[in-house]
Each structure stands twice: as structure tokens, then as C-alpha cells.
C-alpha atoms as a PDB file:
ATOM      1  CA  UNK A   1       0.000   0.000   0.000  1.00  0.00           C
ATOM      2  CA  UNK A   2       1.528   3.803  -1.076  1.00  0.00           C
ATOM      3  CA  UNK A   3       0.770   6.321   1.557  1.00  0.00           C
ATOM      4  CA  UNK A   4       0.719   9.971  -0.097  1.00  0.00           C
ATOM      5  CA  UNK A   5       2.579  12.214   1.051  1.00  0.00           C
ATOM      6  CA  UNK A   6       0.282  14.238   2.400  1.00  0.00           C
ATOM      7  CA  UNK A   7      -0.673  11.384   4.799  1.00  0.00           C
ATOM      8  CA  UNK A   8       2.861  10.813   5.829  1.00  0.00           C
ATOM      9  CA  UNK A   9       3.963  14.369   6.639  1.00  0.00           C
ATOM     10  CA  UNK A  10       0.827  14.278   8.372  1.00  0.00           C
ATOM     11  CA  UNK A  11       1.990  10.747  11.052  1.00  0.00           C
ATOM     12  CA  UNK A  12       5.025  12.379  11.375  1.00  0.00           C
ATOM     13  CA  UNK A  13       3.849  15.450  12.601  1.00  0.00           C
ATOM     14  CA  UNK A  14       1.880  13.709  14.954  1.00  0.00           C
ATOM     15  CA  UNK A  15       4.345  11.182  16.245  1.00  0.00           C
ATOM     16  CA  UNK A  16       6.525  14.953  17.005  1.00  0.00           C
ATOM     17  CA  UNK A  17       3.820  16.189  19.037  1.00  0.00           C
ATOM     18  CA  UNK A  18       3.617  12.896  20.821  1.00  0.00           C
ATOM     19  CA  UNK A  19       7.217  12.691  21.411  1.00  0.00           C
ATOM     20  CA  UNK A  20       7.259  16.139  22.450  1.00  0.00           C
ATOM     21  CA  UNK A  21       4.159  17.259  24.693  1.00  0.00           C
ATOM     22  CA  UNK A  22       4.545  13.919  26.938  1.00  0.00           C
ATOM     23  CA  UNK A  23       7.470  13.745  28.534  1.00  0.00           C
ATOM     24  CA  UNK A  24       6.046  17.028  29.784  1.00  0.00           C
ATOM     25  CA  UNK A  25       3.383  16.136  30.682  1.00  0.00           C
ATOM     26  CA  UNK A  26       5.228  13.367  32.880  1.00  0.00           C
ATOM     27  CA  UNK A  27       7.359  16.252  34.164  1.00  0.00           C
ATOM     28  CA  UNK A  28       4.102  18.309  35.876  1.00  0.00           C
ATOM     29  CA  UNK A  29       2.838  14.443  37.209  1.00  0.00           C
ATOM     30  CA  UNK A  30       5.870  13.823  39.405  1.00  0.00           C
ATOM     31  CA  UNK A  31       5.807  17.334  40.731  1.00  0.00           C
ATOM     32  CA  UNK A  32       2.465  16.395  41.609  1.00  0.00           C
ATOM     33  CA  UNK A  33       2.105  16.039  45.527  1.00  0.00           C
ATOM     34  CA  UNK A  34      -0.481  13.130  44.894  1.00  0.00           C
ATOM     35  CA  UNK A  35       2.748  11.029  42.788  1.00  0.00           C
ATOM     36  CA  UNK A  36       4.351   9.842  46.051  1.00  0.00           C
ATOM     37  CA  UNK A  37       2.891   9.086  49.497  1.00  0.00           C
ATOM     38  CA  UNK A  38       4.498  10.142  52.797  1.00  0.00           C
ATOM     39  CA  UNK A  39       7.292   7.718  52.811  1.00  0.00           C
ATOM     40  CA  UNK A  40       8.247   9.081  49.130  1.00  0.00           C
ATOM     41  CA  UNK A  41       6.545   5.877  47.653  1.00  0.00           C
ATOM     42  CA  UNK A  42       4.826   5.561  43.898  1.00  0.00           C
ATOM     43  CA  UNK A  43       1.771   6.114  44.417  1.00  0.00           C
ATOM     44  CA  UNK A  44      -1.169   4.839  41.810  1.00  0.00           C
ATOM     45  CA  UNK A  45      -1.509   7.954  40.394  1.00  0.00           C
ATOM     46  CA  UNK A  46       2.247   7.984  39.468  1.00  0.00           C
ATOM     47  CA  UNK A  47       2.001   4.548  38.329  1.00  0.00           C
ATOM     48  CA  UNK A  48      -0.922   4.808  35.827  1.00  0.00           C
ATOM     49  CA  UNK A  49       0.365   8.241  34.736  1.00  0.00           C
ATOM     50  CA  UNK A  50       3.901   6.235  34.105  1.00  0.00           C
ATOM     51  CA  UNK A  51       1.932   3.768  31.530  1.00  0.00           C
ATOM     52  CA  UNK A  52       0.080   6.233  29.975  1.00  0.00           C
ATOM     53  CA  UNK A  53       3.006   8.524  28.998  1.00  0.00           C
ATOM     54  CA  UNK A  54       4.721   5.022  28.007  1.00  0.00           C
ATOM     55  CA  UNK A  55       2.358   3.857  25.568  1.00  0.00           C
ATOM     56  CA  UNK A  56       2.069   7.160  24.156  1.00  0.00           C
ATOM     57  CA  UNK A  57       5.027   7.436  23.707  1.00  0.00           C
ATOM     58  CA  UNK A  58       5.621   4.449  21.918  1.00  0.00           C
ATOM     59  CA  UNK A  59       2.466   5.114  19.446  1.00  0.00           C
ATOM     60  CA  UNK A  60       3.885   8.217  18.585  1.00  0.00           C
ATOM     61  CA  UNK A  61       7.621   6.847  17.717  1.00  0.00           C
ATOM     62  CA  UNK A  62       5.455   4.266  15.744  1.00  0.00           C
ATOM     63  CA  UNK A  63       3.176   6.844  14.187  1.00  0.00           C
ATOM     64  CA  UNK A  64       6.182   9.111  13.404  1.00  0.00           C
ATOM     65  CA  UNK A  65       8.479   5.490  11.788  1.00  0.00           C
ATOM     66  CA  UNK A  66       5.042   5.070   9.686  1.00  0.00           C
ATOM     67  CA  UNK A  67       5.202   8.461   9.079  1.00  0.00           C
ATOM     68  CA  UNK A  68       8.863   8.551   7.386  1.00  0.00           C
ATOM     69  CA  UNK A  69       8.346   4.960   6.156  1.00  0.00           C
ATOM     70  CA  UNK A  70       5.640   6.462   4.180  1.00  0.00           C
ATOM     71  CA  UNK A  71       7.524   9.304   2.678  1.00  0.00           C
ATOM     72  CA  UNK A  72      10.694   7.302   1.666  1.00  0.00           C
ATOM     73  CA  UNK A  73       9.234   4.369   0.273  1.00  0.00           C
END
């Protein structure tokens, strides 16, 4: 299957934003008083935050590889 270009510039952009706007988002979460308990444990809030910014992450590297795999091929 061809992906125009269009479409590609288009994943790529979005895998950027992905790989760019999470990690800050992660950032703001650990500053977050509710991210550790008293003893300076992970709390659940840290935890699921953690996986979300994960698997974001890796959908946007994926979107973005799609992306350029789409405009060189």
C-alpha cells in the first residue's frame, strides 16, 4: 500500500507532538504532591500516569516510523 505524502507528513507530525508534549506532561505528574505518598513511595496515580506517557510514547515513535516509512518508500 503507497501512503501519499500528504498522509505521511501528516503521522510524522503527529508522532513529534507525541514525542514532544509527553514527557512534559510526565514532568508536571511527578511534581504532583499526589505522585508519592508520605514515605516518598509511587503512588497509583504515578504509576498509571507512568503507563500512559509510556504507551504514548511508543504510538507516537510508531506513528512518526510510519510516518517517514511512508515518505521514503
Amino acid at each position: 500500500m503507497e501512503l501519499p505524502a500528504f498522509l505521511a507528513v501528516v503521522l510524522v507530525v503527529a508522532g513529534v507532538w507525541s514525542l514532544a508534549v509527553w514527557p512534559q506532561f510526565l514532568r508536571r505528574v511527578m511534581k504532583d504532591p499526589r505522585a508519592r505518598d508520605a514515605g516518598g513511595k509511587a503512588t497509583r496515580f504515578l504509576t498509571v500516569h507512568v503507563v500512559l506517557v509510556s504507551i504514548s510514547m511508543l504510538l507516537g515513535a510508531a506513528t512518526a516510523g510510519i510516518g517517514i516509512a511512508g515518505l521514503l518508500g
